[in-house]
N, C-alpha and C. Protein backbone atom coordinates (compact mmCIF):
# COMPACT_ATOMS: atom_id res chain seq x y z
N UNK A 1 -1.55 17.62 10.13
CA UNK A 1 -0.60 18.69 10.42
C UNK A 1 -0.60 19.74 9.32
N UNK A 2 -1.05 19.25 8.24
CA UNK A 2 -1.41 20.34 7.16
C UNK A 2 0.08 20.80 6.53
N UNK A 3 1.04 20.20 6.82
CA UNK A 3 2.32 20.55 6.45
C UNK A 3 2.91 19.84 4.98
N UNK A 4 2.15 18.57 4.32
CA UNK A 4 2.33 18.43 3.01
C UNK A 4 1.59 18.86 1.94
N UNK A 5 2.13 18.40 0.77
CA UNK A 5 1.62 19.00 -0.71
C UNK A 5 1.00 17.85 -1.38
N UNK A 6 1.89 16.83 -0.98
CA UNK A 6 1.10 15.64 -1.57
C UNK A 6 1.66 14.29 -1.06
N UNK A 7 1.07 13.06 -1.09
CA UNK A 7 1.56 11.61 -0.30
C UNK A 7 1.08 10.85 -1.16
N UNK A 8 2.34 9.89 -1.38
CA UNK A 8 2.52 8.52 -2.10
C UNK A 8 2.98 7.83 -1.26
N UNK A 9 2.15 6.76 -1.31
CA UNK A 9 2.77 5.46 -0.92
C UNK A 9 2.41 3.98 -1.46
N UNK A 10 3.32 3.29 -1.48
CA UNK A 10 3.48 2.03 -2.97
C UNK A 10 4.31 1.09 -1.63
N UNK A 11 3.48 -0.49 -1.96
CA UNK A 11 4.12 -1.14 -1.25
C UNK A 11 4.01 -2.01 -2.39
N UNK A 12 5.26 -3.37 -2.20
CA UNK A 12 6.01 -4.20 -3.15
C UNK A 12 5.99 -5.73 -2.09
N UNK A 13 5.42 -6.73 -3.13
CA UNK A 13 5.82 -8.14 -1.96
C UNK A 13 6.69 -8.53 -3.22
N UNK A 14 7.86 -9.60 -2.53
CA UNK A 14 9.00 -9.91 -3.50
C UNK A 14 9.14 -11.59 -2.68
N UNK A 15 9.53 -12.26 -3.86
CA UNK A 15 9.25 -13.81 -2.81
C UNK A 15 10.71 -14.61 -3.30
N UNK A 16 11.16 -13.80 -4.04
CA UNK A 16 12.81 -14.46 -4.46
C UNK A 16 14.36 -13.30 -3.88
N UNK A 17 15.53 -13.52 -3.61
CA UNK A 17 15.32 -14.74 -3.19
C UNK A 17 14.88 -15.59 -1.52
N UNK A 18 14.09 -14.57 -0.96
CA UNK A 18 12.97 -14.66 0.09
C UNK A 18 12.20 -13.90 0.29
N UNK A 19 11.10 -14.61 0.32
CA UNK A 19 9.93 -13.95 1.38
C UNK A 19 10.21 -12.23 1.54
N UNK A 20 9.70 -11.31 1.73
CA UNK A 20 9.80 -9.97 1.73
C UNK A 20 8.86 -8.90 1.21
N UNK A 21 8.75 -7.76 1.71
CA UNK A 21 7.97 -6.41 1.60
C UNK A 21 8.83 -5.13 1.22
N UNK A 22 7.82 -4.38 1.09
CA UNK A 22 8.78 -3.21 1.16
C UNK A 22 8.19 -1.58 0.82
N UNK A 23 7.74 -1.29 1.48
CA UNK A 23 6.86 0.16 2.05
C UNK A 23 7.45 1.25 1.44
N UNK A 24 7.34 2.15 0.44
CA UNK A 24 8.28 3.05 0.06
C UNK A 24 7.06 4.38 0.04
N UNK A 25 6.98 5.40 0.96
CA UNK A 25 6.15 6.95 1.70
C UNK A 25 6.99 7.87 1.39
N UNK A 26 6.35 8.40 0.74
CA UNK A 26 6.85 9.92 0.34
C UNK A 26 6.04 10.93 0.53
N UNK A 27 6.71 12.64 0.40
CA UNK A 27 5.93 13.06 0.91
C UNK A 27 6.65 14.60 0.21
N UNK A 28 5.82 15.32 -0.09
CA UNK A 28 6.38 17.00 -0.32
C UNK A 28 5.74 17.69 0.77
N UNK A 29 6.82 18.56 1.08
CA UNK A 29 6.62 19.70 2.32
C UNK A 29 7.68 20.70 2.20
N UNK A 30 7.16 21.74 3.02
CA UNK A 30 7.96 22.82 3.29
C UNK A 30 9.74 21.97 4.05
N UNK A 31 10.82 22.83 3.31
CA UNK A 31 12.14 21.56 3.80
C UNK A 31 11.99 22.77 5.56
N UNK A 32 11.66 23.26 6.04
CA UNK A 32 11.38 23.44 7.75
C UNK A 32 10.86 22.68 8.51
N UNK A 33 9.75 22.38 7.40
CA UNK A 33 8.67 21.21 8.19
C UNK A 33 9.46 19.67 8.18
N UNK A 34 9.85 19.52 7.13
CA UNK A 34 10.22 17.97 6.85
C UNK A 34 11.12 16.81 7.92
N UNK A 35 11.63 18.05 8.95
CA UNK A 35 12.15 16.90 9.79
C UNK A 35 11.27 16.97 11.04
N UNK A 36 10.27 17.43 11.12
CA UNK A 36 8.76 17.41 12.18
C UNK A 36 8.38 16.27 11.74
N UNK A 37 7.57 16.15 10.28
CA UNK A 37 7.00 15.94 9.70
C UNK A 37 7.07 13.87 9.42
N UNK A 38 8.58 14.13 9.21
CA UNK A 38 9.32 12.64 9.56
C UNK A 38 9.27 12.02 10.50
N UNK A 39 9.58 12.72 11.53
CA UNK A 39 9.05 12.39 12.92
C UNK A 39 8.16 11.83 13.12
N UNK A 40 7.30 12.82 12.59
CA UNK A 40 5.67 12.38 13.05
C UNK A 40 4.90 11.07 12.02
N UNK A 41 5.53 10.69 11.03
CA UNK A 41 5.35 9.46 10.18
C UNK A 41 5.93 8.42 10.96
N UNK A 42 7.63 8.18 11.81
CA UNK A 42 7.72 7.18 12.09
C UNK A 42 7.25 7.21 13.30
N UNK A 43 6.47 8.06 14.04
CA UNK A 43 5.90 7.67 15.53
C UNK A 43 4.62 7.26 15.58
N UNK A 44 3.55 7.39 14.17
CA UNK A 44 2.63 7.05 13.47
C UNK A 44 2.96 5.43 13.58
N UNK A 45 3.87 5.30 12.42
CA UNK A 45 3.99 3.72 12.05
C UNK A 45 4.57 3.01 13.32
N UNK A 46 5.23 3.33 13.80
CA UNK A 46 5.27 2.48 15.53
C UNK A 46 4.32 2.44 15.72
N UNK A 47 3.16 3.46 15.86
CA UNK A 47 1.97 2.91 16.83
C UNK A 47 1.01 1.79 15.74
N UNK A 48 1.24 1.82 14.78
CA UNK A 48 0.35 1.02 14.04
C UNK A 48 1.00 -0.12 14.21
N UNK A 49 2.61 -0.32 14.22
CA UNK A 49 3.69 -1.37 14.25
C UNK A 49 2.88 -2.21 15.95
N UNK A 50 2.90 -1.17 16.65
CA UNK A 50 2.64 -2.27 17.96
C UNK A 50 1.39 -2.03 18.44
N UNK A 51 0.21 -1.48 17.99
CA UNK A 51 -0.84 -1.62 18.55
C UNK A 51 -1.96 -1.69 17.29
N UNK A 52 -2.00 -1.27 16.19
CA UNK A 52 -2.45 -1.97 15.12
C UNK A 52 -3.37 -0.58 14.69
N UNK A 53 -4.19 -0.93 13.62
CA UNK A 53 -5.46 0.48 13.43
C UNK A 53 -6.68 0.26 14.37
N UNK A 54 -7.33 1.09 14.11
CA UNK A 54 -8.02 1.32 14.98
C UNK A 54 -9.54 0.50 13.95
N UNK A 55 -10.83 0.24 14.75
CA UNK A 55 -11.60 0.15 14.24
C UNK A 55 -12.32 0.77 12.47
N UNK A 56 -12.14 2.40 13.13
CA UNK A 56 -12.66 2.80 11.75
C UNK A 56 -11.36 3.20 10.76
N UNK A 57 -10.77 3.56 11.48
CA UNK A 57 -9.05 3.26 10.26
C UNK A 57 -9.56 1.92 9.25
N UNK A 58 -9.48 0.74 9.58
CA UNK A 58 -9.62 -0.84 8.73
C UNK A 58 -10.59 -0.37 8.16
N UNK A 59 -12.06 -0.07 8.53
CA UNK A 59 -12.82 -0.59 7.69
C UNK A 59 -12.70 0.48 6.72
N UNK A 60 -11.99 1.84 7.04
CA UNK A 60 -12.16 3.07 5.97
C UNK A 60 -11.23 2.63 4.91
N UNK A 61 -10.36 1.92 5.52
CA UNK A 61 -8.67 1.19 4.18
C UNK A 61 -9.40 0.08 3.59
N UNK A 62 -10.36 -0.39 4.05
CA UNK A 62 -11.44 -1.50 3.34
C UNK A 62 -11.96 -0.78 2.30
N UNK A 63 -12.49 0.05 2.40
CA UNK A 63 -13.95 0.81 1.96
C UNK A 63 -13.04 1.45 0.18
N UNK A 64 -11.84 1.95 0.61
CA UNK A 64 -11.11 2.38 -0.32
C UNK A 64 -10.17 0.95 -1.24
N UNK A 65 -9.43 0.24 -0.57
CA UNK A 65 -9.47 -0.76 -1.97
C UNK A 65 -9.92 -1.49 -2.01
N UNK A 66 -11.30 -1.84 -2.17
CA UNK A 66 -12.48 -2.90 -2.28
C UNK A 66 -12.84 -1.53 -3.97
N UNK A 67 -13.21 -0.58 -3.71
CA UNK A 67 -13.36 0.70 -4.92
C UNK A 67 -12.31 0.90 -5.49
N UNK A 68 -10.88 0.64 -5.33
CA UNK A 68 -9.68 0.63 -5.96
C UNK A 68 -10.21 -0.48 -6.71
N UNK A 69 -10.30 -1.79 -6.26
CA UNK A 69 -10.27 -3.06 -6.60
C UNK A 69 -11.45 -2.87 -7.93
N UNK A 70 -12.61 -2.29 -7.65
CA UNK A 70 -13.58 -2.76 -8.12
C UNK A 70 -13.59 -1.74 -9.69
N UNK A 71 -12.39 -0.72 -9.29
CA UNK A 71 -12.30 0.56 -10.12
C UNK A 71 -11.66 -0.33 -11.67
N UNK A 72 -9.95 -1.22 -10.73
CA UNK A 72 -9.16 -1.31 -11.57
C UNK A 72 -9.62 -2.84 -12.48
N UNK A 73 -10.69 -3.15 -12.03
CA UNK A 73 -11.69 -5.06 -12.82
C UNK A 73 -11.78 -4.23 -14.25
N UNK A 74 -12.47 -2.88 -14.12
CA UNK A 74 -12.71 -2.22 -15.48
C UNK A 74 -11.58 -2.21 -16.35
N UNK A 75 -10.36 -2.32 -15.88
CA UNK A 75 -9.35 -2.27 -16.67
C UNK A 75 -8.49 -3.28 -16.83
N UNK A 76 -7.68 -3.51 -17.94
CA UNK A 76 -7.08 -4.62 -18.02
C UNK A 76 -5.82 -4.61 -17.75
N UNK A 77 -5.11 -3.64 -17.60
CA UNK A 77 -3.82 -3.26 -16.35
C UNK A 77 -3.87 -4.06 -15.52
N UNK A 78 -5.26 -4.51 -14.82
CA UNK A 78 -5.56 -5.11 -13.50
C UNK A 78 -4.68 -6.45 -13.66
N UNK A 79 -5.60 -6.85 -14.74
CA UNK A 79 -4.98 -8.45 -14.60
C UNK A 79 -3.96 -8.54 -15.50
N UNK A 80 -3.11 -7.88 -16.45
CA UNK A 80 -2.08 -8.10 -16.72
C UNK A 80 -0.59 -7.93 -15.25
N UNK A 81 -0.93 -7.18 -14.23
CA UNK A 81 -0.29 -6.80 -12.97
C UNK A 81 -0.69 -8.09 -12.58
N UNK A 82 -1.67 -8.34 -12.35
CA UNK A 82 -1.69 -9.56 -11.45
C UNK A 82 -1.30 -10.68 -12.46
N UNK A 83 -1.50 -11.07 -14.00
CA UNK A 83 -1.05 -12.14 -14.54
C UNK A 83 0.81 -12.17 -13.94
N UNK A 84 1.40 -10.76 -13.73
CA UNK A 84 2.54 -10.49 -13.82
C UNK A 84 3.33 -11.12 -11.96
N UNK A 85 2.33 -10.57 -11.44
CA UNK A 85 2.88 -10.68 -9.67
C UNK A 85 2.48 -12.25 -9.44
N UNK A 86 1.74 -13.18 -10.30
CA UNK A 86 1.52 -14.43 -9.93
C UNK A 86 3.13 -15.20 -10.68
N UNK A 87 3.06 -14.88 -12.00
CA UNK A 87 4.26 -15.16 -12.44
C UNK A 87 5.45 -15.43 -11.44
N UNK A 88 5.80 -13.63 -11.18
CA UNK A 88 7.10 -13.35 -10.95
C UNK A 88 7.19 -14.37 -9.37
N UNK A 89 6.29 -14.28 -8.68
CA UNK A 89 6.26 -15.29 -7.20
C UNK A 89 5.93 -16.94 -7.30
N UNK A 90 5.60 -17.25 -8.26
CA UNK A 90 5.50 -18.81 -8.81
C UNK A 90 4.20 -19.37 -8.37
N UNK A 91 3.43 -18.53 -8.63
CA UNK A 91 1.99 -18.83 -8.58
C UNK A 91 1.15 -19.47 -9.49
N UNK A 92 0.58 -20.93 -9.23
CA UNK A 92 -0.31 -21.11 -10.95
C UNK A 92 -1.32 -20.19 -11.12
N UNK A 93 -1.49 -19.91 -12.59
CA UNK A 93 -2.18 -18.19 -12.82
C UNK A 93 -4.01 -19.23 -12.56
N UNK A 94 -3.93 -20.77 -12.71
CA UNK A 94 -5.13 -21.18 -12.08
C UNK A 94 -5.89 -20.77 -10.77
N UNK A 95 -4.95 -20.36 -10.25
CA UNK A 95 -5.38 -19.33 -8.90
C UNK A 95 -5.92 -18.31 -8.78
N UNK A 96 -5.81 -17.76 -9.83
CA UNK A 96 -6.53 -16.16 -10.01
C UNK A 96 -7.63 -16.63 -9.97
N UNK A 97 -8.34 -15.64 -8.90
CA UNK A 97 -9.27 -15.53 -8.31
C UNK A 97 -9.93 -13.78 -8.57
N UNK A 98 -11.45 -13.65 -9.35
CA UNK A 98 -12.11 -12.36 -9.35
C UNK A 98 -12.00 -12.34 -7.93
N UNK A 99 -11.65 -10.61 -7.58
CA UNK A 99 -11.54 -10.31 -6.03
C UNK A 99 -12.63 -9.39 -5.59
N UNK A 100 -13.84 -9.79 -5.71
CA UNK A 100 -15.53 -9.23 -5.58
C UNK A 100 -16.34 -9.87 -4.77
């Protein structure tokens, strides 16, 4: 729609004190556009909600963090985040697994 400036989106898994997610999309736009614009994000995520991505959608969200993944091994952010998200969910850090 060509109507933003820029898009973030950060998702969170949380396992205390249950099980849980949590999707947080943002977005800069013209404030005319922004209630189109909203619209058109949650009629997006319904269709992904009940009919899923499409073929080349997956493998293109593959293609990008498999190169996220393979970006952030170079750095040690990586596995201090993950020493951190095994922690905080009660994971033995014996589990860490290279993800290659």
């Amino acid at each position: 729609m060509g109507g933003t400036y820029a898009v973030g989106v950060m998702a969170s898994l949380y396992a205390n004190p249950q099980e849980h997610f949590q999707v947080h999309i943002s977005f800069d736009a013209a404030p005319e556009r922004a209630d189109t614009l909203i619209g058109l994000l949650f009629r997006h995520l319904d269709s992904v909600r009940t009919s899923g991505g499409s073929a080349e959608e997956l493998a293109r969200i593959a293609t990008i963090q498999r190169w996220a993944v393979e970006t952030a091994l170079l750095d040690n952010r990586y596995w201090i985040r993950t020493i951190q998200q095994y922690d905080r969910l009660g994971i033995p850090l014996d589990r860490i697994v290279r993800p290659v």
